[in-house]
PDB file of N, CA and C in Angstrom:
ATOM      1  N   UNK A   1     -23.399  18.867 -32.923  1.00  0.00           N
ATOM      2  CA  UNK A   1     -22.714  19.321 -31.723  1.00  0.00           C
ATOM      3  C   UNK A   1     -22.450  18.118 -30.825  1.00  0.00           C
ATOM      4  N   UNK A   2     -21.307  17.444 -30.525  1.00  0.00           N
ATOM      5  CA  UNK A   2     -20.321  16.795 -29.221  1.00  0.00           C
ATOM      6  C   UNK A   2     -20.494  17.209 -28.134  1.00  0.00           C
ATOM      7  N   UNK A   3     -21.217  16.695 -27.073  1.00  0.00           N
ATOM      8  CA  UNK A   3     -21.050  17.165 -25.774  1.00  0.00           C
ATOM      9  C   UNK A   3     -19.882  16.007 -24.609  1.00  0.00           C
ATOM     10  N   UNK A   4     -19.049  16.975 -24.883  1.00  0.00           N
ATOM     11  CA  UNK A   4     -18.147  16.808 -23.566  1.00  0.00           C
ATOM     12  C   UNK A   4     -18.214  16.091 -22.562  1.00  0.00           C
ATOM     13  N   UNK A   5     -17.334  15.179 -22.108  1.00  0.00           N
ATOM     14  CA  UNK A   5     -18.248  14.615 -21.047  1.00  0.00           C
ATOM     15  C   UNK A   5     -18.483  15.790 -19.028  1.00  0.00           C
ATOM     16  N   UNK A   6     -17.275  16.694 -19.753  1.00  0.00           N
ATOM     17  CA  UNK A   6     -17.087  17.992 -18.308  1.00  0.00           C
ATOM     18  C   UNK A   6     -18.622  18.824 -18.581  1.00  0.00           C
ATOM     19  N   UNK A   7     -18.817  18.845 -19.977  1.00  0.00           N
ATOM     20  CA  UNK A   7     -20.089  19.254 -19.852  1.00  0.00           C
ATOM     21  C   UNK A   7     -21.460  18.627 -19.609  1.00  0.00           C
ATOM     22  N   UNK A   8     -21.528  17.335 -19.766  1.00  0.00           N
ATOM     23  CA  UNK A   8     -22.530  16.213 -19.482  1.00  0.00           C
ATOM     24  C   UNK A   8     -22.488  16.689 -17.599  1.00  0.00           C
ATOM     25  N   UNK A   9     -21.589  16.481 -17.105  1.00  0.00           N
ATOM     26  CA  UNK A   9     -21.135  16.432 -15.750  1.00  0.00           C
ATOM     27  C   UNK A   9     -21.710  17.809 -14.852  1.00  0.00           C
ATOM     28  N   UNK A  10     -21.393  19.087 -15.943  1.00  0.00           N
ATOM     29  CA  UNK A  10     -21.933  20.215 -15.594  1.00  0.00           C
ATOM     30  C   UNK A  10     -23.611  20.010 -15.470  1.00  0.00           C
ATOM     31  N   UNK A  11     -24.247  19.418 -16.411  1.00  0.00           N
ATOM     32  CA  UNK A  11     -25.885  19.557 -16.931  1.00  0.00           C
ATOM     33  C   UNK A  11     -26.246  18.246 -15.837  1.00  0.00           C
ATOM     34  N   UNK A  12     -25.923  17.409 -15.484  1.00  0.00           N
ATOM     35  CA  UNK A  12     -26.545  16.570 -14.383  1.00  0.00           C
ATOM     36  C   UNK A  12     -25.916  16.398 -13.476  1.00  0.00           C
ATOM     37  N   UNK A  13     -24.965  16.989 -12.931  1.00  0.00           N
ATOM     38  CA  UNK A  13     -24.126  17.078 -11.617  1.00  0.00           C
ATOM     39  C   UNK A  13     -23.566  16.196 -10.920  1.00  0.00           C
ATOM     40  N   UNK A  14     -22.999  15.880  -9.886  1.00  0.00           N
ATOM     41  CA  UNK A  14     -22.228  15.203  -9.851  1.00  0.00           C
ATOM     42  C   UNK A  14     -23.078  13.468  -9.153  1.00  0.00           C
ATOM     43  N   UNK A  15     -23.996  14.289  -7.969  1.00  0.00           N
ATOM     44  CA  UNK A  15     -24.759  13.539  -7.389  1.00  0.00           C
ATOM     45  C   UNK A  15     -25.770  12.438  -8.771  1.00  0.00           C
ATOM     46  N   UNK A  16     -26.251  12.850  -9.472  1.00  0.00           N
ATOM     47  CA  UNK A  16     -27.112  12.130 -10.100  1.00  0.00           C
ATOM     48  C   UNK A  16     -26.511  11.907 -11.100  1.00  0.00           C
ATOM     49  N   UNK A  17     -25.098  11.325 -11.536  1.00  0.00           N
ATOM     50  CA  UNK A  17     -24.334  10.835 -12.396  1.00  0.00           C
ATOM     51  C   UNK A  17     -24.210   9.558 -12.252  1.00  0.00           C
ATOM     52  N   UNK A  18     -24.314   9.230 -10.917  1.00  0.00           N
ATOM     53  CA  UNK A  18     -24.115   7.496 -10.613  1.00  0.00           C
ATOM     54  C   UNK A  18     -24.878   6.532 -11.593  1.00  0.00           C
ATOM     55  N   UNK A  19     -23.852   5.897 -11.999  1.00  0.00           N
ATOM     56  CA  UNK A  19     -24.376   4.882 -12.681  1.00  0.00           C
ATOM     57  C   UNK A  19     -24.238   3.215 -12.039  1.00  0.00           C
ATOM     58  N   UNK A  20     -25.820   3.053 -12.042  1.00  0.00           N
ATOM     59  CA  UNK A  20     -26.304   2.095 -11.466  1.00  0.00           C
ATOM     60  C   UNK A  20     -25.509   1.807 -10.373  1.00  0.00           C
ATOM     61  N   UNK A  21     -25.335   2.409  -9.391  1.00  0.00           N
ATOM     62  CA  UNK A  21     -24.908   2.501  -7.887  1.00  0.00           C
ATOM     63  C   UNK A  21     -23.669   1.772  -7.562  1.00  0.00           C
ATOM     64  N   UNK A  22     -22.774   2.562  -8.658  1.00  0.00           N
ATOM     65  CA  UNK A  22     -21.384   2.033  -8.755  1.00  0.00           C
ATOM     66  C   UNK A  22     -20.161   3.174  -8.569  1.00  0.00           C
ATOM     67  N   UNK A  23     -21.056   4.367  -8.642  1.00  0.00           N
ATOM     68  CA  UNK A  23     -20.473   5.562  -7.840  1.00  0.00           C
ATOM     69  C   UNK A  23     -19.297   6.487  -9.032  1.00  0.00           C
ATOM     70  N   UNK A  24     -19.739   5.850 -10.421  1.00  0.00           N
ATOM     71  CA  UNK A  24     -19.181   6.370 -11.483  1.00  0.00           C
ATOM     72  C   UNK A  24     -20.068   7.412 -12.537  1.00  0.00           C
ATOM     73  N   UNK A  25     -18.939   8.324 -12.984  1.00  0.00           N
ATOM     74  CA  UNK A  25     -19.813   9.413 -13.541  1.00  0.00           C
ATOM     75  C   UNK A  25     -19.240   9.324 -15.103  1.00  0.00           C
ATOM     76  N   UNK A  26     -19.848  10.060 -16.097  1.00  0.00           N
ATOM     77  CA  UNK A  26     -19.113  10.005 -17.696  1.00  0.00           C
ATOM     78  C   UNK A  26     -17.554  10.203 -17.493  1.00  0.00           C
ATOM     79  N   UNK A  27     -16.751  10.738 -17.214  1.00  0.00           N
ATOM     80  CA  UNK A  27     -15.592  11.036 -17.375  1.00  0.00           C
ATOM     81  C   UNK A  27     -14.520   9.938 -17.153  1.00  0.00           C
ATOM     82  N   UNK A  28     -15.610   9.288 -16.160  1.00  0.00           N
ATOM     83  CA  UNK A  28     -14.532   7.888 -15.548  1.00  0.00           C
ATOM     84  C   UNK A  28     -14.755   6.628 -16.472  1.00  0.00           C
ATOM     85  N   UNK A  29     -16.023   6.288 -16.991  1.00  0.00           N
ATOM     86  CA  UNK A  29     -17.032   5.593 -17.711  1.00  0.00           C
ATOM     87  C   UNK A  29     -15.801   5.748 -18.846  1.00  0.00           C
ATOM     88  N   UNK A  30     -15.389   6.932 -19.548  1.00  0.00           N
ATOM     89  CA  UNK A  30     -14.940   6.961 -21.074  1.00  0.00           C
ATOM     90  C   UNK A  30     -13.474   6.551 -20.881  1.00  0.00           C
ATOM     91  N   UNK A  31     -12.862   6.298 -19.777  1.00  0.00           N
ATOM     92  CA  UNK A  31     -11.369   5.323 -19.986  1.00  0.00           C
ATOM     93  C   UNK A  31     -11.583   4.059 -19.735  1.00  0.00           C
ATOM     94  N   UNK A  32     -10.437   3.711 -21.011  1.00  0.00           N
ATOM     95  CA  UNK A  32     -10.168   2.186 -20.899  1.00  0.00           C
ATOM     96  C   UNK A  32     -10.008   1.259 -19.961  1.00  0.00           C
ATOM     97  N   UNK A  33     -10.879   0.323 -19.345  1.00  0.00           N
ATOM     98  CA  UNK A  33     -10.667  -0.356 -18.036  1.00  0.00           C
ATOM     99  C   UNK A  33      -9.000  -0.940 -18.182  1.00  0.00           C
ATOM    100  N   UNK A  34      -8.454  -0.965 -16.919  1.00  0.00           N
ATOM    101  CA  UNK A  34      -7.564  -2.120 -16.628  1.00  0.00           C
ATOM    102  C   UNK A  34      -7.452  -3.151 -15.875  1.00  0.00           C
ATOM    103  N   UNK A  35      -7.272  -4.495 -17.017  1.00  0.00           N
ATOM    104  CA  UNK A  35      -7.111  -5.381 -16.209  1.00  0.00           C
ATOM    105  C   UNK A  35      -5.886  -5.616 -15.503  1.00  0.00           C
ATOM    106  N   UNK A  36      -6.515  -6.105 -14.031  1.00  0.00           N
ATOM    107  CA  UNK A  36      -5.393  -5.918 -12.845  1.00  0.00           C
ATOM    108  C   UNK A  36      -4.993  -7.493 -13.110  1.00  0.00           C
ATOM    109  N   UNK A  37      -3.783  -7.521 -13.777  1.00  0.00           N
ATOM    110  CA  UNK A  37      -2.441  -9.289 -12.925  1.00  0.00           C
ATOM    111  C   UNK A  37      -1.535  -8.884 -12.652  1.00  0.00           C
ATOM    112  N   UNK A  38      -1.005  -7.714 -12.491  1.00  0.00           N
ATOM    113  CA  UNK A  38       0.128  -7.662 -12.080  1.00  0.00           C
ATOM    114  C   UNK A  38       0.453  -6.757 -10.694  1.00  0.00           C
ATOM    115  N   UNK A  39       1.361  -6.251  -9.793  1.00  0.00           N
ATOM    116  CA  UNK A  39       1.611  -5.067  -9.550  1.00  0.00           C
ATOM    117  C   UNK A  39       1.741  -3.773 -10.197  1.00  0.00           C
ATOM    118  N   UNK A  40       1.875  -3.847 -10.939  1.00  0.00           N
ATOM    119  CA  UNK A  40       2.434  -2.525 -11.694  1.00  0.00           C
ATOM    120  C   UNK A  40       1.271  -2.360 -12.507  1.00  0.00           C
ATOM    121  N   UNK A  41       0.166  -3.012 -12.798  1.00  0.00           N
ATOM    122  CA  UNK A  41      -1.233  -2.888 -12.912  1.00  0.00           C
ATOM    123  C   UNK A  41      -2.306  -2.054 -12.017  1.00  0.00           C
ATOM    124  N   UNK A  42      -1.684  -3.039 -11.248  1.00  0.00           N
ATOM    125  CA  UNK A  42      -3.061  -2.226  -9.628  1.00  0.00           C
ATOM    126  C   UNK A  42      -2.407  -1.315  -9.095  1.00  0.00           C
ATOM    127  N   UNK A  43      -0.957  -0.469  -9.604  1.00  0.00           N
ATOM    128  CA  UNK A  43      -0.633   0.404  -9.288  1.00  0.00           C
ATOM    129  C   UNK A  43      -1.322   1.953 -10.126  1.00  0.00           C
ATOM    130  N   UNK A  44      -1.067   1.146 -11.562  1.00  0.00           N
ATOM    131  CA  UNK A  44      -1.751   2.013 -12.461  1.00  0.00           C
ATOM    132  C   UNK A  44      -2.788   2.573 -11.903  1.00  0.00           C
ATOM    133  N   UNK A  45      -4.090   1.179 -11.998  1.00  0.00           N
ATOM    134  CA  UNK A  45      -5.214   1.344 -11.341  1.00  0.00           C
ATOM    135  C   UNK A  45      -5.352   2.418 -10.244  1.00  0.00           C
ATOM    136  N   UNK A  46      -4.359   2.199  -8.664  1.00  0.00           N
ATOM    137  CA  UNK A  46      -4.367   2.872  -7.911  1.00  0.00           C
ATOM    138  C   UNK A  46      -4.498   4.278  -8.314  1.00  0.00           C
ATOM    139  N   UNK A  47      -3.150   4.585  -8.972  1.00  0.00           N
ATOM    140  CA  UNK A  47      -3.294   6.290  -9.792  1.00  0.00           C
ATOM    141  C   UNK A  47      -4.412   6.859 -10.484  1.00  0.00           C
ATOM    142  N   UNK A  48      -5.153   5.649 -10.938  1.00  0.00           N
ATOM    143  CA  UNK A  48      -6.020   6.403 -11.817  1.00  0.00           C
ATOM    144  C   UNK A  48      -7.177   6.675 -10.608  1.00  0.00           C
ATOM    145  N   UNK A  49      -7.517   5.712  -9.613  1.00  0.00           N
ATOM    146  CA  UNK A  49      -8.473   6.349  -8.472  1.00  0.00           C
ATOM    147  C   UNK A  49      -8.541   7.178  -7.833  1.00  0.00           C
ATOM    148  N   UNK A  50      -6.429   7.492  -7.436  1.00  0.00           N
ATOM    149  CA  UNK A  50      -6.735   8.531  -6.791  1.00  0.00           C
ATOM    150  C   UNK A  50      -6.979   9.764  -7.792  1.00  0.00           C
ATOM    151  N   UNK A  51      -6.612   9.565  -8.641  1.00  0.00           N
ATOM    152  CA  UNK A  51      -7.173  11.223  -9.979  1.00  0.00           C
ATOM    153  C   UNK A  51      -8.475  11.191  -9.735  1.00  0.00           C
ATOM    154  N   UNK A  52      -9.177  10.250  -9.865  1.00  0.00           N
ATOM    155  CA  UNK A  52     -10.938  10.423 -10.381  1.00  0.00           C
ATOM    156  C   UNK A  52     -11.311  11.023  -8.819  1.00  0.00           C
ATOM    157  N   UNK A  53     -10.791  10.464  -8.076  1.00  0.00           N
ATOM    158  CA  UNK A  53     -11.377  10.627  -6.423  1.00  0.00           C
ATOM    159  C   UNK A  53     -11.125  12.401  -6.390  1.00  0.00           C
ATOM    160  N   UNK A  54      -9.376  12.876  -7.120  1.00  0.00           N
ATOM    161  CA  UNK A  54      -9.456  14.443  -7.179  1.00  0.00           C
ATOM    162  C   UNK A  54     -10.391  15.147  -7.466  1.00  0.00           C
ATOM    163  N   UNK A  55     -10.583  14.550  -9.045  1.00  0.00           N
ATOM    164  CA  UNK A  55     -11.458  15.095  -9.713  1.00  0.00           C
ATOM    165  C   UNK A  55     -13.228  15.160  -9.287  1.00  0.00           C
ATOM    166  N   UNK A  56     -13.228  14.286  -8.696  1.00  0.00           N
ATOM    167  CA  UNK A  56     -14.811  14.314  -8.016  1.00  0.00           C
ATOM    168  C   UNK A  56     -15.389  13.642  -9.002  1.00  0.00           C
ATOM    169  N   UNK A  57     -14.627  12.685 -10.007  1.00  0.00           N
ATOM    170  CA  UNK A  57     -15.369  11.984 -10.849  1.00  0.00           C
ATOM    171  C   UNK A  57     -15.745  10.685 -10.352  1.00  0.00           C
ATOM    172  N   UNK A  58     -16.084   9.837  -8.875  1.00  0.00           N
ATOM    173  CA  UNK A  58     -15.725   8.690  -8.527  1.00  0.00           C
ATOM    174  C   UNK A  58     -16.581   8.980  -7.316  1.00  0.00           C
ATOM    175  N   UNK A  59     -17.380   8.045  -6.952  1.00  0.00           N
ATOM    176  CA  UNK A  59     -17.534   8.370  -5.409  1.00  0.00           C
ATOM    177  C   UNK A  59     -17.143   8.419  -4.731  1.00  0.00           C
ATOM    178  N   UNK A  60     -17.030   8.499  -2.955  1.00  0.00           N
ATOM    179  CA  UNK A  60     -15.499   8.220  -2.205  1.00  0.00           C
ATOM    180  C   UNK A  60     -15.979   6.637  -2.011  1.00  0.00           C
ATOM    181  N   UNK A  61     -17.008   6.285  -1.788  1.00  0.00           N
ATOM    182  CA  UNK A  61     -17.026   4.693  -1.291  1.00  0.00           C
ATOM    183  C   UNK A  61     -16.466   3.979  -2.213  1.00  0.00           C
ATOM    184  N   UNK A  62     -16.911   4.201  -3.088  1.00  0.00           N
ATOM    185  CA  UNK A  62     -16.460   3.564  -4.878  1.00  0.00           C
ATOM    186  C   UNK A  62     -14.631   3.258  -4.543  1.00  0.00           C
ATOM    187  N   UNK A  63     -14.321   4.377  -4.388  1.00  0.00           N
ATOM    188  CA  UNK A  63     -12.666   4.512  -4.127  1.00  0.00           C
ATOM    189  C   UNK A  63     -11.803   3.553  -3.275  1.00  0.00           C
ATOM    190  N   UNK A  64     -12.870   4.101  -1.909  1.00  0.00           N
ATOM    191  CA  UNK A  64     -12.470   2.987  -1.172  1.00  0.00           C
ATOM    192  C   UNK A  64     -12.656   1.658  -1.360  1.00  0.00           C
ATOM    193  N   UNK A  65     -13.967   0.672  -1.779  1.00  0.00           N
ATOM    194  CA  UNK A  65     -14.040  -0.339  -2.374  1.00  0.00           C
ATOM    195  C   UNK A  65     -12.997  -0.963  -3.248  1.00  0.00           C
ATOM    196  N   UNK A  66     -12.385  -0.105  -4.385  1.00  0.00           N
ATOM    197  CA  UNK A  66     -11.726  -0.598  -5.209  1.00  0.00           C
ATOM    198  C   UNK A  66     -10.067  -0.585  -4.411  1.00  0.00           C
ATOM    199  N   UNK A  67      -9.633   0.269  -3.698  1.00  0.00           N
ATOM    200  CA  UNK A  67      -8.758   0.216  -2.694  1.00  0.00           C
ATOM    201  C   UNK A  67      -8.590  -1.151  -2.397  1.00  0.00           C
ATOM    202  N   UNK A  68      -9.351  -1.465  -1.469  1.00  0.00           N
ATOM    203  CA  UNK A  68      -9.557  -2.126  -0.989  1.00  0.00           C
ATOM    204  C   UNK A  68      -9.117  -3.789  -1.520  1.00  0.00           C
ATOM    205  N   UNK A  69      -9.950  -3.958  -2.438  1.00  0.00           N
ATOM    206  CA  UNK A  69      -9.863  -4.626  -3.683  1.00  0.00           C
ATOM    207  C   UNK A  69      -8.203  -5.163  -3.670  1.00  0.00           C
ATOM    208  N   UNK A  70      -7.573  -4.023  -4.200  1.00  0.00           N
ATOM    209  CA  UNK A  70      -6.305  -4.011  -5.046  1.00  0.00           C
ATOM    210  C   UNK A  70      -5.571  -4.102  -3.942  1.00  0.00           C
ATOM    211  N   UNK A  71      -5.747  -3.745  -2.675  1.00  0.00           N
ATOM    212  CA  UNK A  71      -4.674  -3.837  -1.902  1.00  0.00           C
ATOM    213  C   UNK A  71      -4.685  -5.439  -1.323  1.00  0.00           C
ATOM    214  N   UNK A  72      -5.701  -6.077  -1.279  1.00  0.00           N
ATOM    215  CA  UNK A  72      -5.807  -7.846  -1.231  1.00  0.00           C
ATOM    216  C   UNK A  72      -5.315  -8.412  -2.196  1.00  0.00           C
ATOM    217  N   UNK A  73      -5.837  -7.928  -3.520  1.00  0.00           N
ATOM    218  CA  UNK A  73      -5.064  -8.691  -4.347  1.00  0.00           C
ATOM    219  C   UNK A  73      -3.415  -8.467  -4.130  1.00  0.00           C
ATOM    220  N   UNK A  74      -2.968  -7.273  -3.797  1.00  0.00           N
ATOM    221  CA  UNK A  74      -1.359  -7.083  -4.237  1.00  0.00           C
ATOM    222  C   UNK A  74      -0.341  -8.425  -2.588  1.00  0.00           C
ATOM    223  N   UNK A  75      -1.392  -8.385  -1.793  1.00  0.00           N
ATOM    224  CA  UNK A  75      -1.110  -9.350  -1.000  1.00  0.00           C
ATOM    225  C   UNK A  75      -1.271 -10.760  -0.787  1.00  0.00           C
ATOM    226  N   UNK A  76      -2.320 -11.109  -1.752  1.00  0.00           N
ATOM    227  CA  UNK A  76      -2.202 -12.168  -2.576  1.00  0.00           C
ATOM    228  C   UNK A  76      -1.435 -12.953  -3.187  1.00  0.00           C
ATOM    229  N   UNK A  77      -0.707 -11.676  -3.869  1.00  0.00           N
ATOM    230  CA  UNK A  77       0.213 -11.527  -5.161  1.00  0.00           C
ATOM    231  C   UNK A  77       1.578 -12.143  -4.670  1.00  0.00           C
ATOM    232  N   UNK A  78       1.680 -11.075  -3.349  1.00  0.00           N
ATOM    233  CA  UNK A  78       2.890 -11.226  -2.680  1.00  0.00           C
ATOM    234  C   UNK A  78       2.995 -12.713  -1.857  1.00  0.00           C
ATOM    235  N   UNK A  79       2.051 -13.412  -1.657  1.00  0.00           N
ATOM    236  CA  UNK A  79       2.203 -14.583  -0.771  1.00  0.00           C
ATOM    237  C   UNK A  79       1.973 -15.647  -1.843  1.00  0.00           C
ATOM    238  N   UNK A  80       1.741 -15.584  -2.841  1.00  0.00           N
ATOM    239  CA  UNK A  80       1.899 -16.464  -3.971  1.00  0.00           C
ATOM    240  C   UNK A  80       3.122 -16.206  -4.582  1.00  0.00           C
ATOM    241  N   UNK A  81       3.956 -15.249  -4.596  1.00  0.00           N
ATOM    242  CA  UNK A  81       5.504 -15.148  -5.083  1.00  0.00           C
ATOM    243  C   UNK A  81       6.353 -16.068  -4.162  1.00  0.00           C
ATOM    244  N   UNK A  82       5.705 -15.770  -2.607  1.00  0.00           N
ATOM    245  CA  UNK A  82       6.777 -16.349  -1.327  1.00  0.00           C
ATOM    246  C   UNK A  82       6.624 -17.703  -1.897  1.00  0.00           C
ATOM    247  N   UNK A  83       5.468 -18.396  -1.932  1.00  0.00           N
ATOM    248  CA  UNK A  83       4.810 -19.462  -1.877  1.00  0.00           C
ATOM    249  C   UNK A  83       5.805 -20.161  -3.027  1.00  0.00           C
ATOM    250  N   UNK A  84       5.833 -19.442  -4.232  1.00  0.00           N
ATOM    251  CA  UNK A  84       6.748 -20.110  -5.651  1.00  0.00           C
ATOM    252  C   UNK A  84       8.137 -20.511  -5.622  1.00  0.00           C
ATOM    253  N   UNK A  85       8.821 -19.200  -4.446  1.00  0.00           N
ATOM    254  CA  UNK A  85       9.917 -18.879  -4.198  1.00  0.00           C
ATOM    255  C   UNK A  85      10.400 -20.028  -3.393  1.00  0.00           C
ATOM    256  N   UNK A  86       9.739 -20.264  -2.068  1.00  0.00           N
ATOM    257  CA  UNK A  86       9.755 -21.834  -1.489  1.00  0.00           C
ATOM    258  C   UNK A  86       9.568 -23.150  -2.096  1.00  0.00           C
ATOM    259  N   UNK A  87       8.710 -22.997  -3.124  1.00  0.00           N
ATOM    260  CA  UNK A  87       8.957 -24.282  -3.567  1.00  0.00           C
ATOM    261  C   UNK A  87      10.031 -24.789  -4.458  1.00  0.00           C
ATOM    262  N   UNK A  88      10.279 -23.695  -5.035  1.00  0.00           N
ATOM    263  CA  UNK A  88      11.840 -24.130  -5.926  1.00  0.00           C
ATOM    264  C   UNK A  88      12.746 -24.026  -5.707  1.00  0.00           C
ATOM    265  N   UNK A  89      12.832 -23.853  -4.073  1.00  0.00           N
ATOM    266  CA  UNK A  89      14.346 -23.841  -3.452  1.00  0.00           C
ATOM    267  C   UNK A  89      14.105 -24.973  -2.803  1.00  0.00           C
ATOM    268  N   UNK A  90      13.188 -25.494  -1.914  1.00  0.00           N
ATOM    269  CA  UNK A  90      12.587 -27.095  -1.811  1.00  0.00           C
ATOM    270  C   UNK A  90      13.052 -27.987  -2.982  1.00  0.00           C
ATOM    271  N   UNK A  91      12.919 -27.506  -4.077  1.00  0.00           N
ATOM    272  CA  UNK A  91      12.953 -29.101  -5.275  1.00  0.00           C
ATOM    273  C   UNK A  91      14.411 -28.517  -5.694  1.00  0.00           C
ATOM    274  N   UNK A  92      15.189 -27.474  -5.621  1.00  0.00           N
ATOM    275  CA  UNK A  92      16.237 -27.563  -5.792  1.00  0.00           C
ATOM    276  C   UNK A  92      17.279 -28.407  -4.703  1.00  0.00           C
ATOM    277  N   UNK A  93      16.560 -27.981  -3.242  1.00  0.00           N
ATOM    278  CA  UNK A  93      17.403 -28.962  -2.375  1.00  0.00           C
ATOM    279  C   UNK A  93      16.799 -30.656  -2.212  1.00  0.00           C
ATOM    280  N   UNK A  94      16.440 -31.081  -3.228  1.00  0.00           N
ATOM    281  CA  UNK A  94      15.566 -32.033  -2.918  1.00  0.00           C
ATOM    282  C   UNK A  94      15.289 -32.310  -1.882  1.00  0.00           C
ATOM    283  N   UNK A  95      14.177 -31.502  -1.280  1.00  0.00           N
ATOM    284  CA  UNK A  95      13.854 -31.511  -0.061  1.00  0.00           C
ATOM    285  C   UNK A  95      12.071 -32.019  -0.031  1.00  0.00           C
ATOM    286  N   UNK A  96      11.608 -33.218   0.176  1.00  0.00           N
ATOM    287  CA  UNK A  96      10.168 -33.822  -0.199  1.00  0.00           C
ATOM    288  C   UNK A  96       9.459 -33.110   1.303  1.00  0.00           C
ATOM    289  N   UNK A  97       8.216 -32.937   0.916  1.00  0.00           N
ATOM    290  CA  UNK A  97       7.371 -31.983   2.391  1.00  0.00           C
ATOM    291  C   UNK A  97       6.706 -33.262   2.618  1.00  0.00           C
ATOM    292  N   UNK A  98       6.295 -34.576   1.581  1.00  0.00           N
ATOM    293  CA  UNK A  98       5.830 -35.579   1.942  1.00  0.00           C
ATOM    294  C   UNK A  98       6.104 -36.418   3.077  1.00  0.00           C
ATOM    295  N   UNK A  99       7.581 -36.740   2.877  1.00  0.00           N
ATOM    296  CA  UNK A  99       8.020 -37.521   3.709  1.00  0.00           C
ATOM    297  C   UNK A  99       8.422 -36.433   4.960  1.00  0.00           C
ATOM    298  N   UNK A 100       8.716 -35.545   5.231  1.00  0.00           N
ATOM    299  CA  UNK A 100       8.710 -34.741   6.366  1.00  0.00           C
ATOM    300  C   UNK A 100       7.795 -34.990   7.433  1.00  0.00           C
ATOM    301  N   UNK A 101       6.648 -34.995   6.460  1.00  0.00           N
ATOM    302  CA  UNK A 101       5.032 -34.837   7.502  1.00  0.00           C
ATOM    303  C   UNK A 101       4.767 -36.341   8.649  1.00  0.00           C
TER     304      UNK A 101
END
């Protein structure tokens, strides 16, 4: 006999599912992590938190933490695009920041 992980979840509830104080229960545990480099990654990601957060499979701090997380990185993301974007319109105008300074 296979036990489920909705049924694991039923037999130790939701509270004493935490694993090692990371605010995750079996259901969340049995999908494939994703690794976040992209936007369209930590968007994934995003979706899949807010499901588990529906589902009551996730803690809420847990949620928020990883929120949190992904929303620095995606601003990160975004000021390292600006950052690329400036410099190769700089070396296209041969424009040196050396001699500027």
């Amino acid at each position: 006999m296979t036990t489920r992980p909705d049924d694991l979840l039923e037999v130790i509830g939701p509270k004493t599912a935490e694993c090692n104080g990371l605010g995750l229960v079996p259901p969340l545990m049995g999908l494939r992590p994703i690794r976040v480099s992209c936007a369209r990654d930590a968007k994934r990601l995003m979706a899949r938190i807010i499901l588990a957060l529906q589902k009551q499979t996730i803690a809420s701090q847990t949620a928020r933490d990883l929120c949190y997380l992904l929303i620095q990185f995606t601003a990160l993301l975004k000021e390292t695009e600006l950052e690329t974007r400036v410099l190769r319109l700089e070396q296209e105008a041969g424009y040196d920041a050396a001699k500027a300074a």
